[in-house]
PDB file of N, CA and C in Angstrom:
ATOM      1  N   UNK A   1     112.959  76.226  96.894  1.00  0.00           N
ATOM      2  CA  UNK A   1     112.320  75.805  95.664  1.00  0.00           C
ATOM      3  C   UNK A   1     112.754  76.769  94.567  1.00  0.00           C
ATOM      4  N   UNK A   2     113.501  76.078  93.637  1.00  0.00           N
ATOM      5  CA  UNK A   2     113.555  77.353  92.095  1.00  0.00           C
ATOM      6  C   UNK A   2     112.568  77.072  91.294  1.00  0.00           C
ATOM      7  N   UNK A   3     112.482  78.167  90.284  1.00  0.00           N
ATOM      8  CA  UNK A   3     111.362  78.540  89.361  1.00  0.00           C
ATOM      9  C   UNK A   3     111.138  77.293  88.747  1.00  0.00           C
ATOM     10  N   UNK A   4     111.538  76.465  88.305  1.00  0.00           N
ATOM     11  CA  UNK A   4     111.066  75.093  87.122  1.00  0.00           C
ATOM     12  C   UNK A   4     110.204  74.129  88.201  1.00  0.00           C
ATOM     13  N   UNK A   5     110.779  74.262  89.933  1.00  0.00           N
ATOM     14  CA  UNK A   5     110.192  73.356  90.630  1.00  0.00           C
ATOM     15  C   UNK A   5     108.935  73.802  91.512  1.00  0.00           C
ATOM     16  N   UNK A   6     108.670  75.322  91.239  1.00  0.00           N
ATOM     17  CA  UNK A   6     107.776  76.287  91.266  1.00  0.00           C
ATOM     18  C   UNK A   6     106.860  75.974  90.942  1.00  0.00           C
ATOM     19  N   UNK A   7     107.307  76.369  89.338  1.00  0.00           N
ATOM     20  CA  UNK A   7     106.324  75.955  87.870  1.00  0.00           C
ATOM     21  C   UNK A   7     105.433  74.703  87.803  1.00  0.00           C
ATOM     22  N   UNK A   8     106.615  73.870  87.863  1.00  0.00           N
ATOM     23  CA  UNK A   8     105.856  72.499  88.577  1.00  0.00           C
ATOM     24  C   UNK A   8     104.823  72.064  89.291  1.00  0.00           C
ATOM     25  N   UNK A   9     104.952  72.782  90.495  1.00  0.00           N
ATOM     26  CA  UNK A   9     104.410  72.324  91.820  1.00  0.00           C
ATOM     27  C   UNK A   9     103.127  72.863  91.281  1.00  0.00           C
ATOM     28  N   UNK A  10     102.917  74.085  91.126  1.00  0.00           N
ATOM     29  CA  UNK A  10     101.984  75.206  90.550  1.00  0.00           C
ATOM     30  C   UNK A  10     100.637  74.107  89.647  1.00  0.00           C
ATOM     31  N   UNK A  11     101.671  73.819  88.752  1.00  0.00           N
ATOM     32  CA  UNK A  11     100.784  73.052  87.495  1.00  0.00           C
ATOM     33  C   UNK A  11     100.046  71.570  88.171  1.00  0.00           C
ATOM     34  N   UNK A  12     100.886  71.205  88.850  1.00  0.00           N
ATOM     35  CA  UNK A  12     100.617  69.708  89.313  1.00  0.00           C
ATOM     36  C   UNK A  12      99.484  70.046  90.096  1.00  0.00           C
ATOM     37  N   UNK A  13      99.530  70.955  91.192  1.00  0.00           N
ATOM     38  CA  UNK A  13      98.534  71.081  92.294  1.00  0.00           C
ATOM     39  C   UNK A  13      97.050  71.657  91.084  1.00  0.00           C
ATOM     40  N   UNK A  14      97.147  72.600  90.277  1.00  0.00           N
ATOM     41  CA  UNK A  14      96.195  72.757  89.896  1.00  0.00           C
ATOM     42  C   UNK A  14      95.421  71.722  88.949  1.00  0.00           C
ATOM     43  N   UNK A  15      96.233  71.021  88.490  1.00  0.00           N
ATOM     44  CA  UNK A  15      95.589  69.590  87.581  1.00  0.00           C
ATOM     45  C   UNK A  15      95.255  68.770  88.754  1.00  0.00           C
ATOM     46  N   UNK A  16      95.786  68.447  89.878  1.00  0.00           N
ATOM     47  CA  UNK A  16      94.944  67.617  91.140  1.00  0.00           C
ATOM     48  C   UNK A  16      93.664  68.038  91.219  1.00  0.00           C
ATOM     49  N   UNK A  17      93.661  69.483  91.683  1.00  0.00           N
ATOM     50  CA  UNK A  17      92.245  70.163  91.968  1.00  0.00           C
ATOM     51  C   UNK A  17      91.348  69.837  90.927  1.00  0.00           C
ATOM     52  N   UNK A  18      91.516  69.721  89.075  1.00  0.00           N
ATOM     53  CA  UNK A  18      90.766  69.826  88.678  1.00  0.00           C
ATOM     54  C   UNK A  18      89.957  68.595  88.374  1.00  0.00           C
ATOM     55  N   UNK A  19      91.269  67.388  89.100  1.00  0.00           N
ATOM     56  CA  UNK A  19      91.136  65.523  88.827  1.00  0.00           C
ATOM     57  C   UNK A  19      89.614  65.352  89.777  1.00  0.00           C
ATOM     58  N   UNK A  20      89.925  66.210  90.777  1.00  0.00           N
ATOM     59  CA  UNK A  20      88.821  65.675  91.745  1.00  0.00           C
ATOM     60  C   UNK A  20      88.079  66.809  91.980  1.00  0.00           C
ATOM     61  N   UNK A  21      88.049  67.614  91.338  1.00  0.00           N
ATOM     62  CA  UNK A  21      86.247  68.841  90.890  1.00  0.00           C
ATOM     63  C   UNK A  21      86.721  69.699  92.010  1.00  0.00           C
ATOM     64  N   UNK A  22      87.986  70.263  92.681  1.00  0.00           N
ATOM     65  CA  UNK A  22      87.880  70.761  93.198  1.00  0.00           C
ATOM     66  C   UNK A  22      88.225  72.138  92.799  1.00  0.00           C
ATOM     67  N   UNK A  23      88.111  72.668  91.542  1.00  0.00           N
ATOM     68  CA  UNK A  23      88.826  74.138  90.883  1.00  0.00           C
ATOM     69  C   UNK A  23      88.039  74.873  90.430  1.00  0.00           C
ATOM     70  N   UNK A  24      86.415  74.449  91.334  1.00  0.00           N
ATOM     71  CA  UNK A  24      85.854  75.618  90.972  1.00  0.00           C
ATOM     72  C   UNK A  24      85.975  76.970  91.453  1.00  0.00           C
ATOM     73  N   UNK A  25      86.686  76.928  92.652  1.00  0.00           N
ATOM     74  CA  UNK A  25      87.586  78.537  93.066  1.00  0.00           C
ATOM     75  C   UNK A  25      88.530  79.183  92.152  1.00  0.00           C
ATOM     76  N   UNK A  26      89.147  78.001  91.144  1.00  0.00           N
ATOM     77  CA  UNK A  26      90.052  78.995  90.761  1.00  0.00           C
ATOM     78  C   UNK A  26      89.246  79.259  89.185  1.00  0.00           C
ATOM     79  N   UNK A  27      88.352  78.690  88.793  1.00  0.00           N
ATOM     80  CA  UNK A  27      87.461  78.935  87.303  1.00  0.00           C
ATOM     81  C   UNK A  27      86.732  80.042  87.358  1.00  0.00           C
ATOM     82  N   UNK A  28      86.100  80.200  88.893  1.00  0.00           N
ATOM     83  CA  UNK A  28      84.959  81.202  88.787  1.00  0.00           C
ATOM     84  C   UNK A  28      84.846  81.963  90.191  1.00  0.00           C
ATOM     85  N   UNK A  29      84.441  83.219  90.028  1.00  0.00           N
ATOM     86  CA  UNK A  29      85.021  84.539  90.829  1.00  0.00           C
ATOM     87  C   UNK A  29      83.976  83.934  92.079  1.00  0.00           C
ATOM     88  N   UNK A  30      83.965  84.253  93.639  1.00  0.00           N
ATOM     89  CA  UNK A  30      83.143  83.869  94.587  1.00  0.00           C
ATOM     90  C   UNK A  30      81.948  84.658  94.317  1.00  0.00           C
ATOM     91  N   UNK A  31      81.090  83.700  94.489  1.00  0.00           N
ATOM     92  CA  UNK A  31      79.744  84.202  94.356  1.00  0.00           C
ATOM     93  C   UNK A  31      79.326  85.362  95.528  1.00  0.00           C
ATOM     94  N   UNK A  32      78.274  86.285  95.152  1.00  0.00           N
ATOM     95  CA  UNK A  32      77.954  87.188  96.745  1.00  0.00           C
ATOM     96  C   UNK A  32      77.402  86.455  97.861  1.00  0.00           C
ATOM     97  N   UNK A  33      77.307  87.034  98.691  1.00  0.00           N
ATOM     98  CA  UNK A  33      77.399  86.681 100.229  1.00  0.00           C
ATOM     99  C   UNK A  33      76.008  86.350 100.027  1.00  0.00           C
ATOM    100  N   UNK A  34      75.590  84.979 100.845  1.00  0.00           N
ATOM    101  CA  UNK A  34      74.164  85.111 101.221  1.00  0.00           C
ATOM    102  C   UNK A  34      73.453  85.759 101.811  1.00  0.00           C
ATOM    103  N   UNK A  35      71.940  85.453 101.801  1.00  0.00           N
ATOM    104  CA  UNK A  35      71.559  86.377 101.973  1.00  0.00           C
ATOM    105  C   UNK A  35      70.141  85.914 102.682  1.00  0.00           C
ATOM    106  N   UNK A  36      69.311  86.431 103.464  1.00  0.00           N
ATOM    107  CA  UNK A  36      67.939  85.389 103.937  1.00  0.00           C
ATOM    108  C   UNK A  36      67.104  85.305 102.926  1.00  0.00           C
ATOM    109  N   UNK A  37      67.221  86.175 101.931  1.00  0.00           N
ATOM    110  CA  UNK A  37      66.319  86.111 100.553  1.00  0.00           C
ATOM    111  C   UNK A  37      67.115  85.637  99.357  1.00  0.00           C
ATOM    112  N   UNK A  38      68.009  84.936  99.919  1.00  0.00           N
ATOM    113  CA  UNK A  38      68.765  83.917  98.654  1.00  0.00           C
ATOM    114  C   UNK A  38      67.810  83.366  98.102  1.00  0.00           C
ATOM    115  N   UNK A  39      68.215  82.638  96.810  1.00  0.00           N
ATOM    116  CA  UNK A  39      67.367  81.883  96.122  1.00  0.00           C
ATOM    117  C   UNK A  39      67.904  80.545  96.413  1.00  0.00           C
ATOM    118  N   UNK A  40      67.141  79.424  96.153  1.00  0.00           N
ATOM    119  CA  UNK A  40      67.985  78.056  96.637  1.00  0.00           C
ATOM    120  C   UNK A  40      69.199  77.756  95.665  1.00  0.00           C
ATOM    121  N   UNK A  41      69.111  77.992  94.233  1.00  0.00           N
ATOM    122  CA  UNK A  41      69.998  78.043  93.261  1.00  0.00           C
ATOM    123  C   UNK A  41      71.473  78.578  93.741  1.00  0.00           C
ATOM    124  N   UNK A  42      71.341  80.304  94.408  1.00  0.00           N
ATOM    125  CA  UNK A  42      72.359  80.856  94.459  1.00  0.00           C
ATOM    126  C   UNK A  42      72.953  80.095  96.225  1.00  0.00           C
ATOM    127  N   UNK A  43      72.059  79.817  96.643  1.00  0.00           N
ATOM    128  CA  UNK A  43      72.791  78.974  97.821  1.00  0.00           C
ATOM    129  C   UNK A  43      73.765  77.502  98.036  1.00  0.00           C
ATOM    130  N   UNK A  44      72.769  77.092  96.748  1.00  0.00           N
ATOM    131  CA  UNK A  44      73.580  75.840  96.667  1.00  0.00           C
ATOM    132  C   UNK A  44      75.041  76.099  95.815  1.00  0.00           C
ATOM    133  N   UNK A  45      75.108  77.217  95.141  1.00  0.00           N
ATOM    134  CA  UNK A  45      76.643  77.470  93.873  1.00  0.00           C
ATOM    135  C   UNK A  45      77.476  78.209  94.949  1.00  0.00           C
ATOM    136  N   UNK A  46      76.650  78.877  96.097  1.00  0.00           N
ATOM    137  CA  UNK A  46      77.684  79.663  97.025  1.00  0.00           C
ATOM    138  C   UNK A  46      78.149  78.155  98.095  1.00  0.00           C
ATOM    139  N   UNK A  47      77.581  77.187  97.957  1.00  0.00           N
ATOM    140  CA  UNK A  47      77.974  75.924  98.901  1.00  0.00           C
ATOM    141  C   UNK A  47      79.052  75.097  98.527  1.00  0.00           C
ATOM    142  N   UNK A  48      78.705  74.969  97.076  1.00  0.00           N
ATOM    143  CA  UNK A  48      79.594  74.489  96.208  1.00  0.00           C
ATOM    144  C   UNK A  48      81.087  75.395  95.829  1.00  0.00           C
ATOM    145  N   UNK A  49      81.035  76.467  95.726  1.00  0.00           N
ATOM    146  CA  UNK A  49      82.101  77.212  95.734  1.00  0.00           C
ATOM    147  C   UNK A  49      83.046  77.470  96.932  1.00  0.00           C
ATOM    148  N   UNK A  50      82.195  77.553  98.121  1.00  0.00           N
ATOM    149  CA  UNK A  50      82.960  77.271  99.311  1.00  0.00           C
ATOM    150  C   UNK A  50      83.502  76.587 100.008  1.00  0.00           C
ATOM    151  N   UNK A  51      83.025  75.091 100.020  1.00  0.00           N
ATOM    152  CA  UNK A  51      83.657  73.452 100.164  1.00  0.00           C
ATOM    153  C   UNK A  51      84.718  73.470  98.820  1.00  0.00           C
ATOM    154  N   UNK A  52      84.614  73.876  97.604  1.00  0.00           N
ATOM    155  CA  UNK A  52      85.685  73.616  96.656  1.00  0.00           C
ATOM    156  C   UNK A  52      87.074  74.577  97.245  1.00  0.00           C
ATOM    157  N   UNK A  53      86.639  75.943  97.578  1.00  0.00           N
ATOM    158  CA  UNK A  53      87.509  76.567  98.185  1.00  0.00           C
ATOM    159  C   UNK A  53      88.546  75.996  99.554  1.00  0.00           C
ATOM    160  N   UNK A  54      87.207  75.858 100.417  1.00  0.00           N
ATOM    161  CA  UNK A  54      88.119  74.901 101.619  1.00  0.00           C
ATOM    162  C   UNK A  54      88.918  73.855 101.464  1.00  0.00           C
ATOM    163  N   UNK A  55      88.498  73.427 100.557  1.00  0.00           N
ATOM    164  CA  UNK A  55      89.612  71.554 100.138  1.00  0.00           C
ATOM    165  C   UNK A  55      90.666  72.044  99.531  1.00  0.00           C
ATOM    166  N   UNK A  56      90.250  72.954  98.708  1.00  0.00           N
ATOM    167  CA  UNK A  56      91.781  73.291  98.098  1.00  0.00           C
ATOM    168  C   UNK A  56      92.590  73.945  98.551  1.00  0.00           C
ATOM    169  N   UNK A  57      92.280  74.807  99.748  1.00  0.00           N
ATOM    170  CA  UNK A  57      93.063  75.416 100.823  1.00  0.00           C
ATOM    171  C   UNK A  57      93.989  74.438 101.431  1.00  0.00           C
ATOM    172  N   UNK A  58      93.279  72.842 102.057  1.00  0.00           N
ATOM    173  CA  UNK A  58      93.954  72.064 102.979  1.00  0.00           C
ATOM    174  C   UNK A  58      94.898  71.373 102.012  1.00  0.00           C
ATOM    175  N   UNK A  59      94.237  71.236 100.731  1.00  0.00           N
ATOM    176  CA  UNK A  59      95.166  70.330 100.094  1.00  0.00           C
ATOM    177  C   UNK A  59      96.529  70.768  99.589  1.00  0.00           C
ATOM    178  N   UNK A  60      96.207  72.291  99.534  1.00  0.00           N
ATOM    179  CA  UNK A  60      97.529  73.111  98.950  1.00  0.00           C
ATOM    180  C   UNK A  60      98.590  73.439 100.168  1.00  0.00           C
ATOM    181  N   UNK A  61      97.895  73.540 101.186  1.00  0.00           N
ATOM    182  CA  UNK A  61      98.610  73.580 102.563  1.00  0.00           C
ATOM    183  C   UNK A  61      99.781  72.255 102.948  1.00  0.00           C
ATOM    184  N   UNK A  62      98.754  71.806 102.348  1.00  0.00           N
ATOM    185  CA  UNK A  62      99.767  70.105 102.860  1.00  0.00           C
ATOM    186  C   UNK A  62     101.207  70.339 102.025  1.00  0.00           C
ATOM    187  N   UNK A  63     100.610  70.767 100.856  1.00  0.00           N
ATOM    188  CA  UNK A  63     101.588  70.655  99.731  1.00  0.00           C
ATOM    189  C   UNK A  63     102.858  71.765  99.574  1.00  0.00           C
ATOM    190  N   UNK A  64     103.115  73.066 100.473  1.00  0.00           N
ATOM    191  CA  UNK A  64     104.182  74.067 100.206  1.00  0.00           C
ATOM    192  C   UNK A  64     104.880  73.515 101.057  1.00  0.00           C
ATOM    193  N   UNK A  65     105.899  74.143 100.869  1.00  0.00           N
ATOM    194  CA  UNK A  65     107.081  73.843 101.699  1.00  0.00           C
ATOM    195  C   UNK A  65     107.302  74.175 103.047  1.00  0.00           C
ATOM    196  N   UNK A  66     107.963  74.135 104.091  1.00  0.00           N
ATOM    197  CA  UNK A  66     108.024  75.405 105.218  1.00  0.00           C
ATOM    198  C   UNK A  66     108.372  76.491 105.359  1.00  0.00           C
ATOM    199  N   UNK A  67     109.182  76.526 104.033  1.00  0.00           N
ATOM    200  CA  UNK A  67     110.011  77.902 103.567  1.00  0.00           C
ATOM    201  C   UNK A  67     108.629  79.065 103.399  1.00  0.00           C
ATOM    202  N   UNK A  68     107.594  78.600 103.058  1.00  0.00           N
ATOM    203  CA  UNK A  68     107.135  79.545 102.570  1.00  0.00           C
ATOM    204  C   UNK A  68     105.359  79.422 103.634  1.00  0.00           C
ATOM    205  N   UNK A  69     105.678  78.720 104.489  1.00  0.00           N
ATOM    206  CA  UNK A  69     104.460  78.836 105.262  1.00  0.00           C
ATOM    207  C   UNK A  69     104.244  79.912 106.530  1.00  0.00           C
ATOM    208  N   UNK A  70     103.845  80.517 107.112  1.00  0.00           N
ATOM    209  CA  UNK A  70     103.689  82.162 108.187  1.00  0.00           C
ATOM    210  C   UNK A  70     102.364  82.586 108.475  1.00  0.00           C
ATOM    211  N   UNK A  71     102.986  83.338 109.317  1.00  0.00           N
ATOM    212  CA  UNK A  71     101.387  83.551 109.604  1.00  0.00           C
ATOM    213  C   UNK A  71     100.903  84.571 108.771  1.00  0.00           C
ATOM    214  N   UNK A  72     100.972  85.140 107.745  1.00  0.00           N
ATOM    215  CA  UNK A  72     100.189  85.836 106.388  1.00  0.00           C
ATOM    216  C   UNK A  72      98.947  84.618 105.721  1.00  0.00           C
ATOM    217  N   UNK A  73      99.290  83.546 105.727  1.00  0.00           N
ATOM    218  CA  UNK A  73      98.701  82.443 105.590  1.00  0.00           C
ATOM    219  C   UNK A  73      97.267  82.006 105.915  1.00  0.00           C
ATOM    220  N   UNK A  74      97.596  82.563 107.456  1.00  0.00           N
ATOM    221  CA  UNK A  74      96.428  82.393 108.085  1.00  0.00           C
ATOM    222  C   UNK A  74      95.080  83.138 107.483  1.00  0.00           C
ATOM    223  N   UNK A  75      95.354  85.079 107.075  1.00  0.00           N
ATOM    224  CA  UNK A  75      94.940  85.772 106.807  1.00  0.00           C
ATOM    225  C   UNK A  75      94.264  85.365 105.302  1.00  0.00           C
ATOM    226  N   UNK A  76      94.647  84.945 104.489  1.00  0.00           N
ATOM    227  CA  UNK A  76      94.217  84.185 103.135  1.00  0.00           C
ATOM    228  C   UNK A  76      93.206  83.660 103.085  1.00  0.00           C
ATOM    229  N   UNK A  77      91.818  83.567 102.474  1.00  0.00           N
ATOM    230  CA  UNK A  77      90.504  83.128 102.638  1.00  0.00           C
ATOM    231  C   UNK A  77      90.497  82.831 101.461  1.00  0.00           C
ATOM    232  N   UNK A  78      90.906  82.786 100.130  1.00  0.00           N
ATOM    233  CA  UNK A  78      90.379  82.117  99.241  1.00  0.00           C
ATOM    234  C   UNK A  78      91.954  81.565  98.132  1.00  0.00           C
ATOM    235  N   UNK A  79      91.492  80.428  97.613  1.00  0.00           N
ATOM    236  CA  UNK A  79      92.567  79.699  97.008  1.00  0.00           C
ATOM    237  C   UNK A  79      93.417  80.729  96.026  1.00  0.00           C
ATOM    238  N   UNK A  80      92.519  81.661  95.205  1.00  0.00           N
ATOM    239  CA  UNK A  80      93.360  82.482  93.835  1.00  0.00           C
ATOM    240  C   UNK A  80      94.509  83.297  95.158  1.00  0.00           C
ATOM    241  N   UNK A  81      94.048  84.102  96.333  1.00  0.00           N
ATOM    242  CA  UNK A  81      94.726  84.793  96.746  1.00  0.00           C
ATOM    243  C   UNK A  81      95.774  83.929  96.939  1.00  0.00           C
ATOM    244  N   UNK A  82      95.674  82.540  97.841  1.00  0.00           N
ATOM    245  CA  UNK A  82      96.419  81.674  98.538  1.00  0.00           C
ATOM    246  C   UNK A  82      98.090  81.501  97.809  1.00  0.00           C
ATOM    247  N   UNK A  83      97.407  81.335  96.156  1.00  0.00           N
ATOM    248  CA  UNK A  83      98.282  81.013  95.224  1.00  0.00           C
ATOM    249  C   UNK A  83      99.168  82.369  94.979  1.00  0.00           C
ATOM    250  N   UNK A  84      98.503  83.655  95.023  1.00  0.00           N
ATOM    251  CA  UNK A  84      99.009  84.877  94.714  1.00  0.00           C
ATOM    252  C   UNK A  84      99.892  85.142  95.207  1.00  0.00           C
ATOM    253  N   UNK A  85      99.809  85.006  96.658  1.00  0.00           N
ATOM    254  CA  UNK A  85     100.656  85.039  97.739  1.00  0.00           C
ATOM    255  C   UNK A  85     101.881  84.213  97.861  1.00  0.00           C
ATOM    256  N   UNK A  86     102.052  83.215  97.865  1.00  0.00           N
ATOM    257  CA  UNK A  86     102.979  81.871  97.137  1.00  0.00           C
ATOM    258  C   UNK A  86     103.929  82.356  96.177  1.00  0.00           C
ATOM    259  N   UNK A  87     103.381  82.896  94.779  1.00  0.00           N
ATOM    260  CA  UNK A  87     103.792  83.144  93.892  1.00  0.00           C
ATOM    261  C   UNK A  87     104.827  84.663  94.422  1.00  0.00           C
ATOM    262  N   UNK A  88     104.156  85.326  94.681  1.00  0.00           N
ATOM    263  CA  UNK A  88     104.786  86.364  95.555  1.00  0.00           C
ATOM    264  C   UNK A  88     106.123  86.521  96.258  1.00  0.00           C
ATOM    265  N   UNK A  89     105.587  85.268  97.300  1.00  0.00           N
ATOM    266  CA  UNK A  89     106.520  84.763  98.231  1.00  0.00           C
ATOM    267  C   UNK A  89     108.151  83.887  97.275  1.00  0.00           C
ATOM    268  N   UNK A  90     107.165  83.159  96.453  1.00  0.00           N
ATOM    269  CA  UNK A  90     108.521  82.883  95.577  1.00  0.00           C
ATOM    270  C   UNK A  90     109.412  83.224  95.114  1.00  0.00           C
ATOM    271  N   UNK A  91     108.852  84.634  94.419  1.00  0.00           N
ATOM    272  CA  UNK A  91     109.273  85.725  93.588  1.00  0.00           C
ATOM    273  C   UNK A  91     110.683  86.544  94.451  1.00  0.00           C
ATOM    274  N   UNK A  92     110.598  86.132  95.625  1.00  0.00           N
ATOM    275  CA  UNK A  92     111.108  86.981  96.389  1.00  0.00           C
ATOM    276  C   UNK A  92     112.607  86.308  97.082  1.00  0.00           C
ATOM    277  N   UNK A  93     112.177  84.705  96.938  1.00  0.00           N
ATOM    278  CA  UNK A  93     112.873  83.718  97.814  1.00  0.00           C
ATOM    279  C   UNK A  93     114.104  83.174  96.511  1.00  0.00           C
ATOM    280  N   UNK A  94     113.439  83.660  94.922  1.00  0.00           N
ATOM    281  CA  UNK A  94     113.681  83.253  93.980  1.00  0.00           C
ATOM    282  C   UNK A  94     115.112  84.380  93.543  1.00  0.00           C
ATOM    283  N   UNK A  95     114.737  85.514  94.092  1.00  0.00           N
ATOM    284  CA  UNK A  95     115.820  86.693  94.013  1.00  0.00           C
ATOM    285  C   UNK A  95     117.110  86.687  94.905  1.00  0.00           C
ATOM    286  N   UNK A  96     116.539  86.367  96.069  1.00  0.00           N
ATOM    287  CA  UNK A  96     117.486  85.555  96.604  1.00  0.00           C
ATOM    288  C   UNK A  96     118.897  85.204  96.819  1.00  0.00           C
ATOM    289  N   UNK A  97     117.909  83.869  96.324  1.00  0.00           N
ATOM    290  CA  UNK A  97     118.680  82.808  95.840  1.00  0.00           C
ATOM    291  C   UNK A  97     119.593  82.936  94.757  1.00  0.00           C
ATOM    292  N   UNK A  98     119.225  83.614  93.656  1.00  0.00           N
ATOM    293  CA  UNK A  98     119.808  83.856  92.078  1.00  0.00           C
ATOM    294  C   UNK A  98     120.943  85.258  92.819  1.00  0.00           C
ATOM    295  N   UNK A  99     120.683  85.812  93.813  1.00  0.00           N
ATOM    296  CA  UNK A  99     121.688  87.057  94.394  1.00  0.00           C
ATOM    297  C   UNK A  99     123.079  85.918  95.242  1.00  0.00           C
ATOM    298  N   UNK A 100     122.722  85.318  95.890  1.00  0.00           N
ATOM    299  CA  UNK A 100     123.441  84.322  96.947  1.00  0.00           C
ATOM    300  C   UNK A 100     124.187  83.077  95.583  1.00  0.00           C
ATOM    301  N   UNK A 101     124.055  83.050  94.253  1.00  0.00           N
ATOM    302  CA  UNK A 101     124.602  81.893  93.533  1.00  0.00           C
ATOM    303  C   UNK A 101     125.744  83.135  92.718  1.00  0.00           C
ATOM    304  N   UNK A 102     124.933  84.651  92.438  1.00  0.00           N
ATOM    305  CA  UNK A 102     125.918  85.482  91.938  1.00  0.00           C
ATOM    306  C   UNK A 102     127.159  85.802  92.609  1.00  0.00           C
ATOM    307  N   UNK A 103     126.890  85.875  94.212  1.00  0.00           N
ATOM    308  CA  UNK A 103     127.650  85.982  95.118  1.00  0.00           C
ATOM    309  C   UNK A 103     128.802  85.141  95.132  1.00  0.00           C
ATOM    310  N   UNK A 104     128.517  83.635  94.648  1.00  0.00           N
ATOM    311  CA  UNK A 104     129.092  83.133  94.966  1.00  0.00           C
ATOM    312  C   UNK A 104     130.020  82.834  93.640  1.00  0.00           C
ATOM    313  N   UNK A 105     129.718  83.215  92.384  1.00  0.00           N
ATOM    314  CA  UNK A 105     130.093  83.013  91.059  1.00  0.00           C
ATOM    315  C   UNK A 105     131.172  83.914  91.670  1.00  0.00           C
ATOM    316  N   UNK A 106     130.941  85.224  92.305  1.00  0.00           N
ATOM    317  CA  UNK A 106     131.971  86.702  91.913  1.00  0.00           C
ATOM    318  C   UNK A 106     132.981  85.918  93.031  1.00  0.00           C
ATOM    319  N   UNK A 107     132.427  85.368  94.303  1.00  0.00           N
ATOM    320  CA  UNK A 107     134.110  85.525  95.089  1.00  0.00           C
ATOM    321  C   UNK A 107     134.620  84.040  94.842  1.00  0.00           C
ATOM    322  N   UNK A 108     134.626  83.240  93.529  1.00  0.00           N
ATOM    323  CA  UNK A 108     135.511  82.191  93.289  1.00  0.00           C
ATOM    324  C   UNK A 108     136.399  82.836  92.528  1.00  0.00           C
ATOM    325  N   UNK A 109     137.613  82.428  92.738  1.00  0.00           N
ATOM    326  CA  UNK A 109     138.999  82.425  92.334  1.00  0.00           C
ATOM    327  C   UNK A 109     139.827  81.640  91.481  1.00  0.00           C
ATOM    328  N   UNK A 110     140.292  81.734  90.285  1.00  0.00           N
ATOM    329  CA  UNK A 110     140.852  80.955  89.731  1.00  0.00           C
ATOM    330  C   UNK A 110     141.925  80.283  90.382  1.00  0.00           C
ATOM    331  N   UNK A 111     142.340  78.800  89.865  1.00  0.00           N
ATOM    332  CA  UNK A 111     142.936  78.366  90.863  1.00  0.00           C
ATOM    333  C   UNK A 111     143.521  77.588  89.477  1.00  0.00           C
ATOM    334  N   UNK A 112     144.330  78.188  88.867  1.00  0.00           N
ATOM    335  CA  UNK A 112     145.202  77.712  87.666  1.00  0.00           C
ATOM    336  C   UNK A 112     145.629  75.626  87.792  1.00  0.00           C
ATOM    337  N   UNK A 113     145.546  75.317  86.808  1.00  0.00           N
ATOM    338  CA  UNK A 113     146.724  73.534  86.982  1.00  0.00           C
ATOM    339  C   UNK A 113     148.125  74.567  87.019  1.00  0.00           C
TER     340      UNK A 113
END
């Protein structure tokens, strides 16, 4: 994947999440851990934040490539990291690639008419 189809993917997946209410992980920081003296308020926004989290985990899963799927993946519990990591991973796959096209600019040879 290069950067424009990156960029892309990036933007598209996060306008999905927000088509179907699922971006409240990436709008607002996770609420604290419950607690037995929760209030019902803070239980139900920690319920809601955590089903928004999980969907957007599976849905973004479906959606990378294989290039960039491992077991670091597994370790990932919330969507901002999920994406961090991705971006990361890109950053890296993106250097690359742009090293392996220089490579290949330097050992072509003119080949005169």
């Amino acid at each position: 994947m290069l950067e424009p189809q990156f960029r892309g993917w990036k933007e598209n997946t996060q306008i999905i999440l927000g088509y179907v209410d699922l971006d409240l992980t990436l709008r607002t920081e996770q609420p604290a851990v419950l607690m037995d003296k929760s209030f019902a308020n803070e239980k139900e926004d920690f319920d809601q934040w955590d089903r928004s989290n999980r969907m957007s985990l599976m849905i973004i899963k479906c959606g990378i490539p294989e290039t960039f799927k491992g077991a670091v993946f597994d370790k990932v519990t919330t969507v901002k990291e999920f994406l961090a990591e991705i971006e990361r991973r890109f950053a890296k796959s993106d250097k690359a690639e742009t090293n392996k096209l220089l490579a290949n600019l330097v050992s072509l040879r003119y080949k005169g008419r």
